[in-house]
N, C-alpha and C. Protein backbone atom coordinates (compact mmCIF):
# COMPACT_ATOMS: atom_id res chain seq x y z
N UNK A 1 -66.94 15.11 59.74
CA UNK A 1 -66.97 16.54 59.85
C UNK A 1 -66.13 17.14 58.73
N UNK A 2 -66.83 17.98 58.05
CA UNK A 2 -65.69 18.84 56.98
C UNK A 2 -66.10 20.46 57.57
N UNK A 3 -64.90 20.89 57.31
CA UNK A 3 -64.61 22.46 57.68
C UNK A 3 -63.56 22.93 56.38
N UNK A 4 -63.70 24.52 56.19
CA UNK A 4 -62.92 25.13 55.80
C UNK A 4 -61.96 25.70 56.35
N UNK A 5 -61.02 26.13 56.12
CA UNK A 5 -60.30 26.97 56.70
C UNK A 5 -59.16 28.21 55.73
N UNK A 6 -58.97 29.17 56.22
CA UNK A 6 -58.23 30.11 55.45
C UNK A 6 -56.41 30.28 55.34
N UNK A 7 -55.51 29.36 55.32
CA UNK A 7 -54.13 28.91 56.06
C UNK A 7 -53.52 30.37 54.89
N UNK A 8 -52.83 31.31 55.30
CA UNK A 8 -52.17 32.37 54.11
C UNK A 8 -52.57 32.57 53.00
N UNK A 9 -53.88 32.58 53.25
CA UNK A 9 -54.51 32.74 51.58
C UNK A 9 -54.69 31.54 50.93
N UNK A 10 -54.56 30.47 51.47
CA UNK A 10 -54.98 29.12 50.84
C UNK A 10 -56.50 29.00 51.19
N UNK A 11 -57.37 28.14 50.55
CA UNK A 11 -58.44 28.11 51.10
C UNK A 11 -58.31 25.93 51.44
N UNK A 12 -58.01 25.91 52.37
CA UNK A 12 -58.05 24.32 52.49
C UNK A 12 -59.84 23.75 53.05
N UNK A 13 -59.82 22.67 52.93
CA UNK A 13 -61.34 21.52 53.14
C UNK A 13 -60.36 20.14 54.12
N UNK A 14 -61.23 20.44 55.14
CA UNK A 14 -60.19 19.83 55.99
C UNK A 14 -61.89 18.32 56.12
N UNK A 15 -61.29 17.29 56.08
CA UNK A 15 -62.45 16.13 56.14
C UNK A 15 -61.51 15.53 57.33
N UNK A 16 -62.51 15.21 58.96
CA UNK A 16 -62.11 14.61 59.82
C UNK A 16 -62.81 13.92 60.23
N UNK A 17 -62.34 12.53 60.75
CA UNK A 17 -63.13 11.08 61.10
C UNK A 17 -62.48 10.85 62.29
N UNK A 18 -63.38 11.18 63.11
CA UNK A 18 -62.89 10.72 64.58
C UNK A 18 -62.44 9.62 65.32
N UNK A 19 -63.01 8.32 64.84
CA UNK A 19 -62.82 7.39 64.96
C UNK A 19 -62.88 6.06 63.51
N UNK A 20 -61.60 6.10 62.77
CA UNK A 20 -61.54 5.49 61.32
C UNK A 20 -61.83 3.90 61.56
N UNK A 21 -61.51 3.58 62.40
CA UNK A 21 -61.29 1.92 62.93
C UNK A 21 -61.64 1.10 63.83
N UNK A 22 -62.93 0.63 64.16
CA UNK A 22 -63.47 0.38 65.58
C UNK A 22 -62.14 -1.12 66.17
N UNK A 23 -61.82 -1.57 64.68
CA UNK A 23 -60.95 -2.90 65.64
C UNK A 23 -59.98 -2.18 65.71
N UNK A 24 -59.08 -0.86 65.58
CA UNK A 24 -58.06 -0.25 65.74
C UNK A 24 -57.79 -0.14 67.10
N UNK A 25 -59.64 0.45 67.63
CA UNK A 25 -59.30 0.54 68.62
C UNK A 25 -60.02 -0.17 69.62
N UNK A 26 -60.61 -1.31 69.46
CA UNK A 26 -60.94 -2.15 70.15
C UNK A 26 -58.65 -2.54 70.84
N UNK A 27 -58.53 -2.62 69.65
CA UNK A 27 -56.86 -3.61 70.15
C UNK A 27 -55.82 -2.30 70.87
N UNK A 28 -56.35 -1.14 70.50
CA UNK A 28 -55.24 -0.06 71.19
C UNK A 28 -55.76 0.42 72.35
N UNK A 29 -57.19 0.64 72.78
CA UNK A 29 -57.69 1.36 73.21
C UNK A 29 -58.14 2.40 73.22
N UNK A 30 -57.98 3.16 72.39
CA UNK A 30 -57.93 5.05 71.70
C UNK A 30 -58.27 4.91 70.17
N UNK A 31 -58.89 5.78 69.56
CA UNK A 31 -59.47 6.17 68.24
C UNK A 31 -58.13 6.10 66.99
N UNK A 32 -58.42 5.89 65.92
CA UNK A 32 -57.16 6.08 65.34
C UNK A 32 -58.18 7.38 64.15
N UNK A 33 -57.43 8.18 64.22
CA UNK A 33 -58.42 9.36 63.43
C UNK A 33 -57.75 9.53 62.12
N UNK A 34 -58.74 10.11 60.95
CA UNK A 34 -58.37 10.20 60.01
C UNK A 34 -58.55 11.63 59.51
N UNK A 35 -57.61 12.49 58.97
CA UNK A 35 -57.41 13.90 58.42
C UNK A 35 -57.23 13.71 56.84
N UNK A 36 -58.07 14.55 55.94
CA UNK A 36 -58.00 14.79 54.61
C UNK A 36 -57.64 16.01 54.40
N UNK A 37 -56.32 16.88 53.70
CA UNK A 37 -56.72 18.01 53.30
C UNK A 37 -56.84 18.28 51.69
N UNK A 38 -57.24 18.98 51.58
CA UNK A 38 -57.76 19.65 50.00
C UNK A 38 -57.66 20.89 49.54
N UNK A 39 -56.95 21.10 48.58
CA UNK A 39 -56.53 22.57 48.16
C UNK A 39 -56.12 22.49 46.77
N UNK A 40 -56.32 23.92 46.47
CA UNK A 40 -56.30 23.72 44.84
C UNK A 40 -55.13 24.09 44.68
N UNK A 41 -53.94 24.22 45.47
CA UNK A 41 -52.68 24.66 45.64
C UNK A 41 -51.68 23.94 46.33
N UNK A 42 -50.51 23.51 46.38
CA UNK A 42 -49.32 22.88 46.89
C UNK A 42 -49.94 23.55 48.05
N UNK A 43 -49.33 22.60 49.32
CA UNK A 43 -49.52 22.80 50.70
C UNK A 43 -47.63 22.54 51.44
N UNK A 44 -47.70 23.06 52.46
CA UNK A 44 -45.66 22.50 52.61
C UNK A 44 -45.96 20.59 53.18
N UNK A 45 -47.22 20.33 53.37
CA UNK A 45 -47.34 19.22 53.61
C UNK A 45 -47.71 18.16 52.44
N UNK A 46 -47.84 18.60 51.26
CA UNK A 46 -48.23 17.82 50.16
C UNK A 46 -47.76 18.75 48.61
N UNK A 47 -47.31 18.60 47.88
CA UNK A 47 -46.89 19.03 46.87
C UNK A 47 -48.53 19.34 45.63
N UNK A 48 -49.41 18.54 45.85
CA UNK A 48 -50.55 18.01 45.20
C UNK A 48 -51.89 19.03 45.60
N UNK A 49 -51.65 19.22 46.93
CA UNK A 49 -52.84 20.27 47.15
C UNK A 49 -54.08 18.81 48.13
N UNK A 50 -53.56 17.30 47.82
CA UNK A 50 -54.36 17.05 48.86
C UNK A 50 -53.61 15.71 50.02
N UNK A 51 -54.01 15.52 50.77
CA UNK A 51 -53.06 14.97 51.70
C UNK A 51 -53.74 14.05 52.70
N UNK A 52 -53.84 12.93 52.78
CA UNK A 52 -54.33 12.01 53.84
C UNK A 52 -54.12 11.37 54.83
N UNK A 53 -54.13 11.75 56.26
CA UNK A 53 -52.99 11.72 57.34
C UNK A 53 -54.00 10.73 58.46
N UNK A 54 -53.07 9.83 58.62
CA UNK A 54 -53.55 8.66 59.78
C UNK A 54 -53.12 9.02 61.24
N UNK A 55 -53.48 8.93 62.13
CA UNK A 55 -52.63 9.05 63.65
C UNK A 55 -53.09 8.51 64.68
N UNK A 56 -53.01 8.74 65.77
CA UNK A 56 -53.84 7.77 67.00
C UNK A 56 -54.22 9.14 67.65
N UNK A 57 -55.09 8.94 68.31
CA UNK A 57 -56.20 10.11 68.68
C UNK A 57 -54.97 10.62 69.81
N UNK A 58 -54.47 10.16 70.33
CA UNK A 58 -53.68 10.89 71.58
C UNK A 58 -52.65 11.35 71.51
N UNK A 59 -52.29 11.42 69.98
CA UNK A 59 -51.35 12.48 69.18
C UNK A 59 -51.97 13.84 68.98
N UNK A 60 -53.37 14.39 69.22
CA UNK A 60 -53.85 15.63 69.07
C UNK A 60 -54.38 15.92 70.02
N UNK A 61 -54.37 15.03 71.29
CA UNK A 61 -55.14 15.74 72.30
C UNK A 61 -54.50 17.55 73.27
N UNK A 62 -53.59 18.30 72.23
CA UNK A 62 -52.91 18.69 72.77
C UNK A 62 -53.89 20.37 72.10
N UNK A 63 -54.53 19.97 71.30
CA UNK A 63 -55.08 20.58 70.59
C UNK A 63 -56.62 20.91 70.60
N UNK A 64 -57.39 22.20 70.27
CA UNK A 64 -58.91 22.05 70.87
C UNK A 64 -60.04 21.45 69.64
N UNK A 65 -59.08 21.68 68.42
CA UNK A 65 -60.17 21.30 66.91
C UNK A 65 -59.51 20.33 66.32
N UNK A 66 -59.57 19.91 65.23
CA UNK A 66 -58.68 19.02 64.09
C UNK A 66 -58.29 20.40 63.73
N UNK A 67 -59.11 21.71 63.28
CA UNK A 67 -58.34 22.65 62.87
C UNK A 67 -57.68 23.38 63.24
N UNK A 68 -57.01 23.19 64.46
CA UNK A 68 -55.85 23.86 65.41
C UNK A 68 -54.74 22.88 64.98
N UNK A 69 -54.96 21.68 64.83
CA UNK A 69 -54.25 20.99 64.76
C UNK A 69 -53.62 20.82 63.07
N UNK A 70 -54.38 21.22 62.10
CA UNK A 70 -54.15 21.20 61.23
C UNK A 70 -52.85 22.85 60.96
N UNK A 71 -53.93 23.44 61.42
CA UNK A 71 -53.09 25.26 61.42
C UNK A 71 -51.62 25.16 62.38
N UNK A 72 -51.41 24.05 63.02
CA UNK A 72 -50.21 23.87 63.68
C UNK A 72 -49.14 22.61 63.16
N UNK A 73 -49.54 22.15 62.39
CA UNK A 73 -49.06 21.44 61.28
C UNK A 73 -48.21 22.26 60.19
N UNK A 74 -49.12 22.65 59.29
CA UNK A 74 -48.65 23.63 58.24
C UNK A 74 -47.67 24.69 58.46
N UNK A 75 -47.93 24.96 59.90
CA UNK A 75 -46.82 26.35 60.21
C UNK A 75 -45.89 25.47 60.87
N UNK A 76 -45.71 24.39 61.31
CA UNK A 76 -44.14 24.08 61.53
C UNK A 76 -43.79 23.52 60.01
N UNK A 77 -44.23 23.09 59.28
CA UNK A 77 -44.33 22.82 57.78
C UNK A 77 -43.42 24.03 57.40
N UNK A 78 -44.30 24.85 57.39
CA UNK A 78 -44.06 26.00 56.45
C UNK A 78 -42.39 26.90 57.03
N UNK A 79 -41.89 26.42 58.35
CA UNK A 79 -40.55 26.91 58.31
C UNK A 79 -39.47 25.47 57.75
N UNK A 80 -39.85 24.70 56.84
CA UNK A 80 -38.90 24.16 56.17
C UNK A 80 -37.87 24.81 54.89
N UNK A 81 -37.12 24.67 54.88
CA UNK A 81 -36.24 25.64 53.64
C UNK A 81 -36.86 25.48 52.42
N UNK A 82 -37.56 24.15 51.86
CA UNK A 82 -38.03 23.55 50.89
C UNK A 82 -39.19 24.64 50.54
N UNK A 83 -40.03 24.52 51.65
CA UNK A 83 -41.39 25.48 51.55
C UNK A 83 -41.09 27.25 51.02
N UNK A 84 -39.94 27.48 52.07
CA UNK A 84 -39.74 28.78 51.78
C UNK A 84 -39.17 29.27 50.03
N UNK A 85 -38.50 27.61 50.14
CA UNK A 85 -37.51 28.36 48.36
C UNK A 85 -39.13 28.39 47.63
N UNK A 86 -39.82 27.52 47.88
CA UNK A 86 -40.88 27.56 46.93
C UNK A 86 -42.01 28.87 47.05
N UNK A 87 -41.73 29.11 48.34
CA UNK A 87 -42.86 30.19 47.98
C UNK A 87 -42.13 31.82 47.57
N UNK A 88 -40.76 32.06 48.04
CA UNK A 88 -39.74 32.86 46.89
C UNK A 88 -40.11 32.74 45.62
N UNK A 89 -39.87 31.16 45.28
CA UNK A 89 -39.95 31.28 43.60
C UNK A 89 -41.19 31.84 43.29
N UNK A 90 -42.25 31.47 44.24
CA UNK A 90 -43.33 31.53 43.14
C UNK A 90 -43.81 32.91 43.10
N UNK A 91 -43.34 33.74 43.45
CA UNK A 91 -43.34 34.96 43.64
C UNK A 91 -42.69 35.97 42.84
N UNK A 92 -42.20 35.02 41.68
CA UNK A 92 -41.04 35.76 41.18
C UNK A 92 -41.89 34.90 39.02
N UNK A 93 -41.44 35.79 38.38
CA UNK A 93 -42.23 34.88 36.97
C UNK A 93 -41.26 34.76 36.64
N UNK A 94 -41.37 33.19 35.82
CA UNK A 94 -40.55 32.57 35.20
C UNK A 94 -40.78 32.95 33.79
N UNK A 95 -39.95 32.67 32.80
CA UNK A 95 -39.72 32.85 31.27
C UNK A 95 -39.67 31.39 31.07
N UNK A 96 -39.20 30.75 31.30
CA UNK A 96 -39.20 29.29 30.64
C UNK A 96 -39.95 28.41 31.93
């Protein structure tokens, strides 16, 4: 499944695989899912703009989409100090 989504004016491509590993989960019991994101912009979760995230399916069942889960990612992300100095700076033009 790929979806878009709109996170503060980012435009992210969210690629989700519901089930990445059948012997993952033949031996766990539960899906081990796979999340891609993509952006043509730093994310507070990736510096690069794209990001490839492994987990076990019963780490998101708390959630109704991959993209709730993604939009609840980024915003505890995004209150890191790191994220914030960066999006100050970039708000501001540099000379050198």
């Amino acid at each position: 499944m790929i979806k878009t989504i709109n996170w503060q004016g980012i435009e992210i491509e969210i690629t989700y695989i519901e089930s990445y590993s059948k012997s993952y989960e033949r031996i766990y019991g539960y899906p081990l899912i796979h999340i891609e994101l993509r952006a043509k912009e730093r994310l507070p979760v990736t510096e690069t703009g794209y990001r490839s995230y492994f987990s076990p399916a019963p780490l998101l069942s708390d959630f109704k989409t991959p993209e709730d889960f993604v939009r609840a990612w980024l915003n505890q992300e995004a209150e890191r100090l790191e994220w914030k100095q960066y999006k100050e700076n970039s708000k501001q033009l540099a000379l050198f």
